[in-house]
N, C-alpha and C. Protein backbone atom coordinates (compact mmCIF):
# COMPACT_ATOMS: atom_id res chain seq x y z
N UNK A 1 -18.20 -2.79 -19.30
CA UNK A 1 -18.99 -1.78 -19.96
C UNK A 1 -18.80 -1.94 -21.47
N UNK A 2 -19.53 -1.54 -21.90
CA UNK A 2 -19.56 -1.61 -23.96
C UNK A 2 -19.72 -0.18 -24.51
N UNK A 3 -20.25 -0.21 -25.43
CA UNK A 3 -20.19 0.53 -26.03
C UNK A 3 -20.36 2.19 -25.33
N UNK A 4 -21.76 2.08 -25.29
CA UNK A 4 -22.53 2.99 -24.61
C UNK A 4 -21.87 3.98 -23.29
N UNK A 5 -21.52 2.86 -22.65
CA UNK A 5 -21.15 3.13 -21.35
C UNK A 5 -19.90 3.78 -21.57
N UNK A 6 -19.01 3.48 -22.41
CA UNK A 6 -17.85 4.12 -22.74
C UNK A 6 -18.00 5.36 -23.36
N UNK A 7 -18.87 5.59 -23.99
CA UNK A 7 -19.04 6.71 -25.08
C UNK A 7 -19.62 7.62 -24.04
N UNK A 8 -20.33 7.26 -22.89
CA UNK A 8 -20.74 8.16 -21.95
C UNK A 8 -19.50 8.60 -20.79
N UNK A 9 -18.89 7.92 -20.53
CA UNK A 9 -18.02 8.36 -19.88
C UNK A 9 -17.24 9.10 -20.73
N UNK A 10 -16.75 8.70 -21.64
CA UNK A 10 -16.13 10.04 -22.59
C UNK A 10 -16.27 10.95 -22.45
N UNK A 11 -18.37 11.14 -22.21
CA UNK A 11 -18.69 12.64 -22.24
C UNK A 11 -18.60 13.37 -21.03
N UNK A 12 -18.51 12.36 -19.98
CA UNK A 12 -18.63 13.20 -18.54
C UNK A 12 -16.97 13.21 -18.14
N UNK A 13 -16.13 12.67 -18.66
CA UNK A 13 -14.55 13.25 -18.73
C UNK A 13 -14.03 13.98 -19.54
N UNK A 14 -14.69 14.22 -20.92
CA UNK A 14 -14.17 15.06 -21.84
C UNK A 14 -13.13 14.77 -22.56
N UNK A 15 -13.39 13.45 -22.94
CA UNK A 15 -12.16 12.70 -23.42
C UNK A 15 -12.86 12.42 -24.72
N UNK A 16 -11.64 11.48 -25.75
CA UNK A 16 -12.24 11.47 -26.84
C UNK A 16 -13.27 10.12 -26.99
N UNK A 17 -14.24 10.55 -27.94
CA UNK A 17 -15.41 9.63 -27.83
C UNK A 17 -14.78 8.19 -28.47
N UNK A 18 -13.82 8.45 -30.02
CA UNK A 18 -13.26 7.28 -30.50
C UNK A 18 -12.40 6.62 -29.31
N UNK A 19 -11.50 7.30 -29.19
CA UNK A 19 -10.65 6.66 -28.11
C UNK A 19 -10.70 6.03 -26.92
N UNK A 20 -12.43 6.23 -26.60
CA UNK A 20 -12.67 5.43 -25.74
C UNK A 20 -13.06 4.10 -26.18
N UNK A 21 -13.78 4.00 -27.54
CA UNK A 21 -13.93 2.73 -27.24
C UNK A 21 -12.79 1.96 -28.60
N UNK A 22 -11.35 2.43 -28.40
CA UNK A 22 -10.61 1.76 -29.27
C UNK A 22 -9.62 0.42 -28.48
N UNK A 23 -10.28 0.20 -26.91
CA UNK A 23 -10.32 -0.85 -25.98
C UNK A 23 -10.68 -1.73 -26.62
N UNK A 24 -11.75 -1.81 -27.50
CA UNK A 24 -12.04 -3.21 -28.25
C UNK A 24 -12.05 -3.28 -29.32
N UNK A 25 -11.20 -2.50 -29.88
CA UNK A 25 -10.47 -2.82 -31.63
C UNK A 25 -9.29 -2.91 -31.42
N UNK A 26 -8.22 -3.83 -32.45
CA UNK A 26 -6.91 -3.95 -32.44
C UNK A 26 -6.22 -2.49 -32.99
N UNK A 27 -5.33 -1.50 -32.46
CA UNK A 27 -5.26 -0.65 -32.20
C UNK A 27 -3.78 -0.42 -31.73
N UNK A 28 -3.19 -0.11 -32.09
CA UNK A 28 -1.49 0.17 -31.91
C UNK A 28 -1.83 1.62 -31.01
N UNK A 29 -1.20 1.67 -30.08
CA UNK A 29 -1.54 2.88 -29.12
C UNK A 29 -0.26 3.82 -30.10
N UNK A 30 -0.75 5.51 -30.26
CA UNK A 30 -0.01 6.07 -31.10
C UNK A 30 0.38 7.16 -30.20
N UNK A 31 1.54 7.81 -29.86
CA UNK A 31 1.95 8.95 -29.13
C UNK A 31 1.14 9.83 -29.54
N UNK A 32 1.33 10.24 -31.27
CA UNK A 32 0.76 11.39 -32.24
C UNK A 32 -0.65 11.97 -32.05
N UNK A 33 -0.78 10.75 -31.62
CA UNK A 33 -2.54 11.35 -31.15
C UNK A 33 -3.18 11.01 -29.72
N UNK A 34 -2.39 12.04 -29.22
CA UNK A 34 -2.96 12.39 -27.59
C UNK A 34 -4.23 11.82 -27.16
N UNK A 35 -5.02 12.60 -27.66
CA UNK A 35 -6.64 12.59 -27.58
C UNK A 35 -7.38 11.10 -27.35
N UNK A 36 -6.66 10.31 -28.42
CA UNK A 36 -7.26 9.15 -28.99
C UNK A 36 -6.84 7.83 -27.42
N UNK A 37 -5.04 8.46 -27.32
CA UNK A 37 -4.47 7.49 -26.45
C UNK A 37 -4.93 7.61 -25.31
N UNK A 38 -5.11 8.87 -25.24
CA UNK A 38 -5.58 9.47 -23.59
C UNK A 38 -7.61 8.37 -23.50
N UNK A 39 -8.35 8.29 -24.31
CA UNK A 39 -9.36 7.62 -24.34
C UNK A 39 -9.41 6.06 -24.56
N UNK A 40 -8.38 5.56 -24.92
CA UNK A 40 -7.69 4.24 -25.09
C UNK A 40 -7.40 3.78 -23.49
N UNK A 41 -6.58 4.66 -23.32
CA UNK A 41 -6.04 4.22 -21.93
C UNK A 41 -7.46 4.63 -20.45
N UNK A 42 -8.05 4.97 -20.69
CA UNK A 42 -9.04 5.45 -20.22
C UNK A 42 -10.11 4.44 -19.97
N UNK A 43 -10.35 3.35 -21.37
CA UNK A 43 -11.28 2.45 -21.59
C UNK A 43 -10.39 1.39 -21.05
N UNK A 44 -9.11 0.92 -21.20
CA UNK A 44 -8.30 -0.11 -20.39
C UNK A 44 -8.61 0.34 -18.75
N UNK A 45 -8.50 1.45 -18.21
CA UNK A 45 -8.90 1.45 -17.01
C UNK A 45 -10.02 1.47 -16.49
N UNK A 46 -10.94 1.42 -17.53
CA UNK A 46 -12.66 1.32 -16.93
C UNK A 46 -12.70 -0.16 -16.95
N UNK A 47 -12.27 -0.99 -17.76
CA UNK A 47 -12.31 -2.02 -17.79
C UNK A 47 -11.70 -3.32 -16.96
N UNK A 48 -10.20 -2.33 -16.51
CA UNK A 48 -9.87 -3.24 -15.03
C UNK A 48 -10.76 -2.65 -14.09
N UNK A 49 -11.49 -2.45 -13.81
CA UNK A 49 -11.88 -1.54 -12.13
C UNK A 49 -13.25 -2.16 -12.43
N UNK A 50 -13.68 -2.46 -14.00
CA UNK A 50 -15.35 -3.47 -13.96
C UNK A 50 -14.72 -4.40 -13.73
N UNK A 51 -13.70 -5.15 -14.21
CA UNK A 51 -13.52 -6.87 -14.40
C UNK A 51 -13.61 -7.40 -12.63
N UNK A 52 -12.65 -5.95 -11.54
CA UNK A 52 -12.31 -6.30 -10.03
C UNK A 52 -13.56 -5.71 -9.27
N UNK A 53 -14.69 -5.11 -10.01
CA UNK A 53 -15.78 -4.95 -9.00
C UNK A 53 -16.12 -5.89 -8.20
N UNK A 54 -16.94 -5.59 -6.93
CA UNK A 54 -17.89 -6.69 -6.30
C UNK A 54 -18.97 -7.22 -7.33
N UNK A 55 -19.64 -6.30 -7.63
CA UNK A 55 -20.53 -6.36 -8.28
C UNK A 55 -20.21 -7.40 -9.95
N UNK A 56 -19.37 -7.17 -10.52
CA UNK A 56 -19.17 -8.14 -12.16
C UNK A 56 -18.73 -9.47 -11.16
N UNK A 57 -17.97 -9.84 -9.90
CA UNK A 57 -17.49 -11.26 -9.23
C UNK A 57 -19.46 -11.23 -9.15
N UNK A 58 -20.49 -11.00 -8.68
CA UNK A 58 -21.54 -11.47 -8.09
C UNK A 58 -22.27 -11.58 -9.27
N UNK A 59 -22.16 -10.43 -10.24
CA UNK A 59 -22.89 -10.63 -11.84
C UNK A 59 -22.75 -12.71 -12.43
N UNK A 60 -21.25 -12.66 -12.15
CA UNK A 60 -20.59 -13.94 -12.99
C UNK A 60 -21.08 -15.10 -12.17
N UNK A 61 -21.19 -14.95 -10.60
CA UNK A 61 -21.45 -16.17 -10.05
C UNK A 61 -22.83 -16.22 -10.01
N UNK A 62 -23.39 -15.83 -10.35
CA UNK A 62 -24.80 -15.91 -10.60
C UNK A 62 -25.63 -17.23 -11.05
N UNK A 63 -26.68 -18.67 -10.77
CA UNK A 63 -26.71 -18.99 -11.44
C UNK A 63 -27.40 -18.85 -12.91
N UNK A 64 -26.67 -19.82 -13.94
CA UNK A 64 -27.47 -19.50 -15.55
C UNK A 64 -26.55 -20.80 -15.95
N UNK A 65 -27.19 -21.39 -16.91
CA UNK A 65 -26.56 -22.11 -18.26
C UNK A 65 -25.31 -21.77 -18.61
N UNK A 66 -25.05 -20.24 -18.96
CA UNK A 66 -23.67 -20.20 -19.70
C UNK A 66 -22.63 -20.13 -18.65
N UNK A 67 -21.08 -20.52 -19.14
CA UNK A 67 -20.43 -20.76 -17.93
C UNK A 67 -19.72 -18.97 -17.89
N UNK A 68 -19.80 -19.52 -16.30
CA UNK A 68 -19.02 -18.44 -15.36
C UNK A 68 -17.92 -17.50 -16.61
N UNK A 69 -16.87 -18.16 -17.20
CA UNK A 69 -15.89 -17.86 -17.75
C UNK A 69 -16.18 -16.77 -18.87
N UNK A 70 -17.44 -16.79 -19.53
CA UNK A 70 -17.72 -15.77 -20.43
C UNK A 70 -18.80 -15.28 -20.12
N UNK A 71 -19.11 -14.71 -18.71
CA UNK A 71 -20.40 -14.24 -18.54
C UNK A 71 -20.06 -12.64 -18.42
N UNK A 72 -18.82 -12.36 -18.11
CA UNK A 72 -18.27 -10.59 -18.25
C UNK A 72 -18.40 -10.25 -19.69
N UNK A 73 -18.46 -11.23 -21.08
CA UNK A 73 -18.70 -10.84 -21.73
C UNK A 73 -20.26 -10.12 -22.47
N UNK A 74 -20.92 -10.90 -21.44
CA UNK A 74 -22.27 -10.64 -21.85
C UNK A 74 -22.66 -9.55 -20.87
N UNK A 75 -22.18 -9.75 -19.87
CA UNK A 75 -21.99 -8.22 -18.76
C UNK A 75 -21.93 -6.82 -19.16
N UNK A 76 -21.42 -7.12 -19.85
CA UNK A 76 -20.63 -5.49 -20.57
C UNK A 76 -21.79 -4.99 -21.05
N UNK A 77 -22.24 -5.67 -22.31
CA UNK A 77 -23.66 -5.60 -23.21
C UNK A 77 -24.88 -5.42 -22.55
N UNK A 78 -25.13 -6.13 -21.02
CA UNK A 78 -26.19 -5.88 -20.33
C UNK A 78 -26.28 -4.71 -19.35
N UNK A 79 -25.10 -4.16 -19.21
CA UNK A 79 -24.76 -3.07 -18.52
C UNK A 79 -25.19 -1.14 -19.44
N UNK A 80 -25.18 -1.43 -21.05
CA UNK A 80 -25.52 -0.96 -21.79
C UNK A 80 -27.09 -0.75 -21.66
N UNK A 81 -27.42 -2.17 -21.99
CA UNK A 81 -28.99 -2.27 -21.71
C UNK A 81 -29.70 -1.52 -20.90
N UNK A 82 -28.59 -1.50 -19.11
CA UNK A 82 -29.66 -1.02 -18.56
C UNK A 82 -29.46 0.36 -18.16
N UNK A 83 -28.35 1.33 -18.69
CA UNK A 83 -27.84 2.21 -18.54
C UNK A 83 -28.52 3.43 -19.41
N UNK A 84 -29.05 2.69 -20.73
CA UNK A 84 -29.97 3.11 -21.52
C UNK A 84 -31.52 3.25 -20.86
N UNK A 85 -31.75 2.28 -20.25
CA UNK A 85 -33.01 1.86 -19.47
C UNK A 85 -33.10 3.09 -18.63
N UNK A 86 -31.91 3.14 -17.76
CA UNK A 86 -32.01 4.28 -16.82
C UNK A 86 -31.48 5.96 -16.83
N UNK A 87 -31.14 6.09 -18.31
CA UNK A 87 -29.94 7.18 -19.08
C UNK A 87 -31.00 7.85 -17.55
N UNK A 88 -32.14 8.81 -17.69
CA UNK A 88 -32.05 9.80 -17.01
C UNK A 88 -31.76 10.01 -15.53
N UNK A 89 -31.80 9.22 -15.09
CA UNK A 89 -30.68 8.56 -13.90
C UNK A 89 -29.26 9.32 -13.53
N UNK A 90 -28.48 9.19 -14.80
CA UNK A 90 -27.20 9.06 -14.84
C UNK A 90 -27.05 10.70 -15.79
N UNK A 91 -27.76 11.15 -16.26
CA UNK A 91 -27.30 12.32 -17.84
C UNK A 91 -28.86 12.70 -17.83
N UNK A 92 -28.56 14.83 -17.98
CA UNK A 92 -29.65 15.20 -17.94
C UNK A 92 -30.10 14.98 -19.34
N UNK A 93 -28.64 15.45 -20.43
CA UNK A 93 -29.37 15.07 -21.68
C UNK A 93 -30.35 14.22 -22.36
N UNK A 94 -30.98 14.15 -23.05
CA UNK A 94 -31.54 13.04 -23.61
C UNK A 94 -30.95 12.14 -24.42
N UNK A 95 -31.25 10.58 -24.13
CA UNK A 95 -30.73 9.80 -24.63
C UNK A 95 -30.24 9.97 -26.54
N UNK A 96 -31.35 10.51 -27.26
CA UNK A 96 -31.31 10.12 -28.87
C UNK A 96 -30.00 11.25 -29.13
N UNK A 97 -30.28 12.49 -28.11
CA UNK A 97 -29.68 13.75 -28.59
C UNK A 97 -28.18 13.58 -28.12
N UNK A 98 -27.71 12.63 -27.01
CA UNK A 98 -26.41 12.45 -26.79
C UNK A 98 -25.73 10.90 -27.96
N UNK A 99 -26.88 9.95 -28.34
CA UNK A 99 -26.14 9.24 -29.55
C UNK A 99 -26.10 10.19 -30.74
N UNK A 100 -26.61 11.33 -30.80
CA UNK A 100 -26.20 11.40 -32.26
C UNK A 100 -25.08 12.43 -32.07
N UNK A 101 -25.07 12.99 -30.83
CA UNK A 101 -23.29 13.87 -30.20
C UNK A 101 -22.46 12.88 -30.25
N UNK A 102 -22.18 11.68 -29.96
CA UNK A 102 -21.97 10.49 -29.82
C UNK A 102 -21.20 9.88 -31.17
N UNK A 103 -22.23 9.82 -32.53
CA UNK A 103 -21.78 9.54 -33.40
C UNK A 103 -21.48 10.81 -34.53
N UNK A 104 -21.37 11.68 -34.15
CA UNK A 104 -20.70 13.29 -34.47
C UNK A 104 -19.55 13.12 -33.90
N UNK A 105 -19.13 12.84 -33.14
CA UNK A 105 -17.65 13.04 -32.67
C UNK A 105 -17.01 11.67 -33.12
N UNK A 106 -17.61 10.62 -32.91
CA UNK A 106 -17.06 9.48 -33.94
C UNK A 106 -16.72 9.38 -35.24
N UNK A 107 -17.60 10.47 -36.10
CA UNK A 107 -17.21 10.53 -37.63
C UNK A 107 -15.97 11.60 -37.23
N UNK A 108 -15.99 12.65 -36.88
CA UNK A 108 -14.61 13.40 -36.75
C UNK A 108 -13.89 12.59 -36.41
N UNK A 109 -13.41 11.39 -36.01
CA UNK A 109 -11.99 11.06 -35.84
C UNK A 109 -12.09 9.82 -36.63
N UNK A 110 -12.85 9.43 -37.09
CA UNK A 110 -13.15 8.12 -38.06
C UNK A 110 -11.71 7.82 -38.84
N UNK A 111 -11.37 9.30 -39.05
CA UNK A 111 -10.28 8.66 -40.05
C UNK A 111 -8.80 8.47 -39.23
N UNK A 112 -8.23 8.29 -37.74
CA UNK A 112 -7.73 8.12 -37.67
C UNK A 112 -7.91 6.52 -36.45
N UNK A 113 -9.11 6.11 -36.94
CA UNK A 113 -9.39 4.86 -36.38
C UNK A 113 -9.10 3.59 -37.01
N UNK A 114 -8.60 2.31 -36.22
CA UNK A 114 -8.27 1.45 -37.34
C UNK A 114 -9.60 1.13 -37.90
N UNK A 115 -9.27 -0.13 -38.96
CA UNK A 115 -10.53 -0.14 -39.56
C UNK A 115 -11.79 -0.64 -39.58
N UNK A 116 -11.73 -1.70 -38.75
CA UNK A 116 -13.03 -2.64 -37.87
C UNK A 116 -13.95 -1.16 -36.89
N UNK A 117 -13.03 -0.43 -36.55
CA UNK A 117 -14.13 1.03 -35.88
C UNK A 117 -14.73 1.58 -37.13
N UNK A 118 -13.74 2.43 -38.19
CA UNK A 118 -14.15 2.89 -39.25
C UNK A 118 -15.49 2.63 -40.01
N UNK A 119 -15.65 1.01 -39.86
CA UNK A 119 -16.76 0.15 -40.07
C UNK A 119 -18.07 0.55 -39.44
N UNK A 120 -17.69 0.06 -37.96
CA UNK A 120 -18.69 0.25 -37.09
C UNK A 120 -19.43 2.04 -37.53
N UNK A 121 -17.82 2.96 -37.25
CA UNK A 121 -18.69 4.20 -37.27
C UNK A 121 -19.22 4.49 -38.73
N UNK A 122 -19.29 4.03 -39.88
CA UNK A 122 -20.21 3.91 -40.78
C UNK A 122 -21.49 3.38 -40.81
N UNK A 123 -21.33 1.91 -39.83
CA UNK A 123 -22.82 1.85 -39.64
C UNK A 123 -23.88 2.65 -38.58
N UNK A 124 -23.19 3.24 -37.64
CA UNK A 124 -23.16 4.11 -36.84
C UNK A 124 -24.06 5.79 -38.14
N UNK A 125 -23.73 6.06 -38.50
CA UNK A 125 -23.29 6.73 -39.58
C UNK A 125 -24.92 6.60 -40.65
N UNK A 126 -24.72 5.41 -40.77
CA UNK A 126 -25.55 4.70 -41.57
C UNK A 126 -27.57 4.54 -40.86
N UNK A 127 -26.84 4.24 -39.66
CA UNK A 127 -28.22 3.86 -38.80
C UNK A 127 -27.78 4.37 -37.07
N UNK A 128 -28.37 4.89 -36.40
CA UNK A 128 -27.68 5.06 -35.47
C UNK A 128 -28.84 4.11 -34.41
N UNK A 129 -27.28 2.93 -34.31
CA UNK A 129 -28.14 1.55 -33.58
C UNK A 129 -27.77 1.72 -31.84
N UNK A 130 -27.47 2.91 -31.69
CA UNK A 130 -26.76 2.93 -29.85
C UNK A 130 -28.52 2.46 -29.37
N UNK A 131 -29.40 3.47 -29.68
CA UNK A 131 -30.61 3.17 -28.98
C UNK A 131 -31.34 1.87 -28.56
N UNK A 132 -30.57 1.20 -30.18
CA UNK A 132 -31.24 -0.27 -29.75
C UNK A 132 -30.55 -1.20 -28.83
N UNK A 133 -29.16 -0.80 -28.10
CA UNK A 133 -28.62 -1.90 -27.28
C UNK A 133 -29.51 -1.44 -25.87
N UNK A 134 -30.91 -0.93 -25.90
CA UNK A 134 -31.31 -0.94 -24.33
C UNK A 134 -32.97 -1.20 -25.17
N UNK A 135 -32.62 -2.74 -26.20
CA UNK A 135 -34.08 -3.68 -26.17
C UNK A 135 -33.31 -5.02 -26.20
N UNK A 136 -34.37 -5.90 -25.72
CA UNK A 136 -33.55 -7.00 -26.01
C UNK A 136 -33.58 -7.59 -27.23
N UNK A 137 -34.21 -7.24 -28.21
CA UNK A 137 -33.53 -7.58 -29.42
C UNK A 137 -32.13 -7.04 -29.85
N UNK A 138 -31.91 -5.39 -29.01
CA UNK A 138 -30.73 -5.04 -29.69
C UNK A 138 -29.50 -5.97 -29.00
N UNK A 139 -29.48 -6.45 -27.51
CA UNK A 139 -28.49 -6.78 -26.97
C UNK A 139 -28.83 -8.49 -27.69
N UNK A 140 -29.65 -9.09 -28.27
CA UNK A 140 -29.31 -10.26 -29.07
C UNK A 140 -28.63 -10.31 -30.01
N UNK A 141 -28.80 -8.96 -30.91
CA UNK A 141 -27.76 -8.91 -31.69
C UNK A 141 -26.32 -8.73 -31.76
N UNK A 142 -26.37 -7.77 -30.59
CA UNK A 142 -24.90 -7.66 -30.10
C UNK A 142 -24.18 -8.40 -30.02
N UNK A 143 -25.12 -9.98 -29.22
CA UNK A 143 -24.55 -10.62 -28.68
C UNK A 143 -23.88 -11.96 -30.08
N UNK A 144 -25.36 -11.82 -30.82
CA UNK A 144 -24.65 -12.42 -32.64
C UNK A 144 -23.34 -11.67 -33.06
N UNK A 145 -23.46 -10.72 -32.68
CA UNK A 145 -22.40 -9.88 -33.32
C UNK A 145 -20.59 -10.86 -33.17
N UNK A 146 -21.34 -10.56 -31.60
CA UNK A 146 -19.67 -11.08 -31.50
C UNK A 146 -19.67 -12.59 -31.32
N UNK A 147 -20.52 -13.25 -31.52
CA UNK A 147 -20.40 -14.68 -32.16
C UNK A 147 -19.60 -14.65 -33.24
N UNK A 148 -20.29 -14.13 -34.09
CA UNK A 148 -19.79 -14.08 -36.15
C UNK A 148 -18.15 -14.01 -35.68
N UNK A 149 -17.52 -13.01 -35.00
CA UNK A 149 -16.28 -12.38 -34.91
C UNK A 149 -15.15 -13.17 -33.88
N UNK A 150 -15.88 -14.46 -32.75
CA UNK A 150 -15.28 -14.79 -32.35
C UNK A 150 -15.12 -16.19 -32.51
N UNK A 151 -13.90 -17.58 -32.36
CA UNK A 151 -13.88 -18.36 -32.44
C UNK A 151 -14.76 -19.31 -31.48
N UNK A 152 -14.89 -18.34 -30.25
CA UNK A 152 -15.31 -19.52 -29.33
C UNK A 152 -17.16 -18.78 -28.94
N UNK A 153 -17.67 -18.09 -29.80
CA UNK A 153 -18.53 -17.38 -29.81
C UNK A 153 -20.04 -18.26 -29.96
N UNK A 154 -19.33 -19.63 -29.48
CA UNK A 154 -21.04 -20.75 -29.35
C UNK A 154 -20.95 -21.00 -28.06
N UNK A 155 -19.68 -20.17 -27.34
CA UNK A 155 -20.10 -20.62 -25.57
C UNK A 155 -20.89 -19.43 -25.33
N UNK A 156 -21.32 -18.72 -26.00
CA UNK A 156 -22.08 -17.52 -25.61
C UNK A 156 -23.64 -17.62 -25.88
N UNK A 157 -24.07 -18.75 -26.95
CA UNK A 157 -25.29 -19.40 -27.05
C UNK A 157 -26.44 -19.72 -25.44
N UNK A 158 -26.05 -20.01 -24.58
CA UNK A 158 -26.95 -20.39 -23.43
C UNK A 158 -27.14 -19.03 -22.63
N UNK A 159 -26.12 -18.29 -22.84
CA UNK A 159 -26.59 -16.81 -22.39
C UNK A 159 -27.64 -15.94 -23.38
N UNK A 160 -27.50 -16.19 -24.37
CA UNK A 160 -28.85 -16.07 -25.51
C UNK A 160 -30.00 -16.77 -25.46
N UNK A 161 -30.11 -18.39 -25.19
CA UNK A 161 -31.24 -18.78 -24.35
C UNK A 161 -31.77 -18.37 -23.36
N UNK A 162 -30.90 -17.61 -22.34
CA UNK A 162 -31.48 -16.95 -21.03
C UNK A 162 -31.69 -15.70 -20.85
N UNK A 163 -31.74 -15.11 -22.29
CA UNK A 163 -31.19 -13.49 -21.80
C UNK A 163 -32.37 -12.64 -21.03
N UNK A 164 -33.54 -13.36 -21.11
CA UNK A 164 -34.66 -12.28 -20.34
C UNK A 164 -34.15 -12.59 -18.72
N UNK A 165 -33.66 -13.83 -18.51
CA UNK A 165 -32.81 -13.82 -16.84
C UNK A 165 -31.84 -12.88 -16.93
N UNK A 166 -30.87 -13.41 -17.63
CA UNK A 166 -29.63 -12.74 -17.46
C UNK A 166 -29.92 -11.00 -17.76
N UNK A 167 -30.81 -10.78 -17.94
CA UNK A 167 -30.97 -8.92 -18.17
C UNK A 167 -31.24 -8.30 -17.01
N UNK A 168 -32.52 -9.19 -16.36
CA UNK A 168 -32.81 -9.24 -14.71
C UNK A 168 -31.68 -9.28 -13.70
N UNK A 169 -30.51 -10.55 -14.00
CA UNK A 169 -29.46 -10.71 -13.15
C UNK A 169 -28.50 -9.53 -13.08
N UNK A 170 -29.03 -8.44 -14.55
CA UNK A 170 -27.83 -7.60 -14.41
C UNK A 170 -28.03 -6.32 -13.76
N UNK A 171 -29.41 -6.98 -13.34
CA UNK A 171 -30.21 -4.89 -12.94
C UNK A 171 -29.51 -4.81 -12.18
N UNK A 172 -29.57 -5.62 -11.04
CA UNK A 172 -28.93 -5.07 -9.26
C UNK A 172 -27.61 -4.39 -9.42
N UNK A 173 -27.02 -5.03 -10.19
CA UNK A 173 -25.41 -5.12 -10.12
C UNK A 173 -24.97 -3.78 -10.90
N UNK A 174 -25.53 -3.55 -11.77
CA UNK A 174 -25.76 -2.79 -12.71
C UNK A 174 -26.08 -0.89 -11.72
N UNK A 175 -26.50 -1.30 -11.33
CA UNK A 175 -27.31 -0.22 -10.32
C UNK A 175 -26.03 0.03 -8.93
N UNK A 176 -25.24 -0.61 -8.91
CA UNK A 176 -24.17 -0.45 -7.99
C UNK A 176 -23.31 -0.16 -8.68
N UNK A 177 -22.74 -0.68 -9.69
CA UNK A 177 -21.96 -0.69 -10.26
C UNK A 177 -21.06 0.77 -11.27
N UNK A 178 -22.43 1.32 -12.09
CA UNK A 178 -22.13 2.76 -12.85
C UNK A 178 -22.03 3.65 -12.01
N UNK A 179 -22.57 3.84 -11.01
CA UNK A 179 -21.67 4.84 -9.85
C UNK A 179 -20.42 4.94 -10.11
N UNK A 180 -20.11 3.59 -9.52
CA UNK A 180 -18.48 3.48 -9.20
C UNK A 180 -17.76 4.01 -10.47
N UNK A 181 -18.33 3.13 -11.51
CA UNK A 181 -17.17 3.29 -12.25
C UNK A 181 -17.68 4.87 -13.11
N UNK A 182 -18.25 5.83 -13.08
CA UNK A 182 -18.32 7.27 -12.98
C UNK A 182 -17.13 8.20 -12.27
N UNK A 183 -17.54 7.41 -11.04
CA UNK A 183 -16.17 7.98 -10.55
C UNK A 183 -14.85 7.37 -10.50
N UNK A 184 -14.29 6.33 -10.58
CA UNK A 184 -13.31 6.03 -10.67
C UNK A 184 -12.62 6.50 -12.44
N UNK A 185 -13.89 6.69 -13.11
CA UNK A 185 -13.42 7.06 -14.35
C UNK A 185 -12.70 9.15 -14.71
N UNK A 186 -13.70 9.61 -13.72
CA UNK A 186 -13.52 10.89 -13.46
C UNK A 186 -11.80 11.16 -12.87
N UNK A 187 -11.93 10.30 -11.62
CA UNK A 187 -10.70 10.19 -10.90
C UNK A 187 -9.06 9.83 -11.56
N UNK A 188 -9.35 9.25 -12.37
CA UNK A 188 -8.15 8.83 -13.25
C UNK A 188 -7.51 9.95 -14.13
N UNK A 189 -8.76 10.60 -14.95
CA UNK A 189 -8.59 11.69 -15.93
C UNK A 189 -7.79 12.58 -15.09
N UNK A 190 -8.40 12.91 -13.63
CA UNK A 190 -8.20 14.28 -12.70
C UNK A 190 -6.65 12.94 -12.90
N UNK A 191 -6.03 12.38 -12.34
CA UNK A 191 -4.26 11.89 -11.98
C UNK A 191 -4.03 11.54 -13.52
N UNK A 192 -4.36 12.16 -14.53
CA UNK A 192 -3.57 12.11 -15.49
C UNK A 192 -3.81 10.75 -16.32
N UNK A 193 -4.47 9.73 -16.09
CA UNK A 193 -4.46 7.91 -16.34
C UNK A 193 -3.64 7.33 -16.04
């Protein structure tokens, strides 16, 4: 799951919106701030229970160009895509009116985020781009995004050649998948994480 998906589960556990997605910033887990750790640890457990789904093993073996080994990365991002695709599905709210709850509760804790979030929630701040990770221009960029940021971020190139497949490959899975992890995310909060 990415962004989105995290920031939504936040809302249907009542956890903190930063802290959920401080899973993918470098991030010293802090006692001092409950809130933040309790959504930290929250996004580490959404994230083992996607990596061991049926569904992300059938996403990855899928065929495509890019290899098997970084296709959970592009998973995450397409799972956004279609979660957006289907918000009323999943949340009575409306999509625009829960990103900008979304990035309201992100500027309140902005300042105790490291600083690669701080960033983000400025551009956040700046433009509020949640809407665009459910076009495929937005999940191309995403997917530039974390090119720029990663070393090995040109094995992710052939999944950018394919992405009108790979968006398709992610519906099914995608559609099994946010159930589960709804509730397994609910379930954790209720035993504490």
């Amino acid at each position: 799951m990415n962004y989105v998906a995290h920031l939504h589960l936040a809302k249907i556990t009542q956890t903190s919106y930063a802290g959920s997605l401080l899973g993918d910033f470098p991030w010293q887990p802090d006692p001092s701030a409950p809130k933040l750790l309790q959504g930290w640890r929250l996004h580490q457990a959404v994230d083992t229970f996607v990596d061991a789904h049926t569904e992300s093993d059938r996403f990855k073996s899928m065929p495509r160009q890019g290899r098997r080994r970084f296709a959970g990365i592009v998973q995450d991002i397409a799972m956004d895509y279609w979660l957006i695709r289907h918000w009323a599905d999943y949340d009575a709210q409306p999509f625009d009116a829960f990103a900008s709850e979304a990035v309201s509760a992100l500027i309140a804790d902005k300042a105790y985020c490291p600083e690669r979030l701080q960033r983000m929630i400025t551009s956040l701040e700046d433009y509020n781009w949640l809407k665009d990770l459910g076009t495929y221009e937005g999940v191309e960029r995403a997917i530039h995004s974390i090119q720029k940021r990663w070393t090995l971020g040109h094995y992710l190139d052939p999944f950018i050649d394919e992405l009108g497949v790979l968006l398709e490959q992610a519906h099914e899975p995608f559609k099994r998948l946010y159930p589960d992890v709804i509730s397994a995310a609910q379930k954790r909060v209720l035993e504490g994480i």
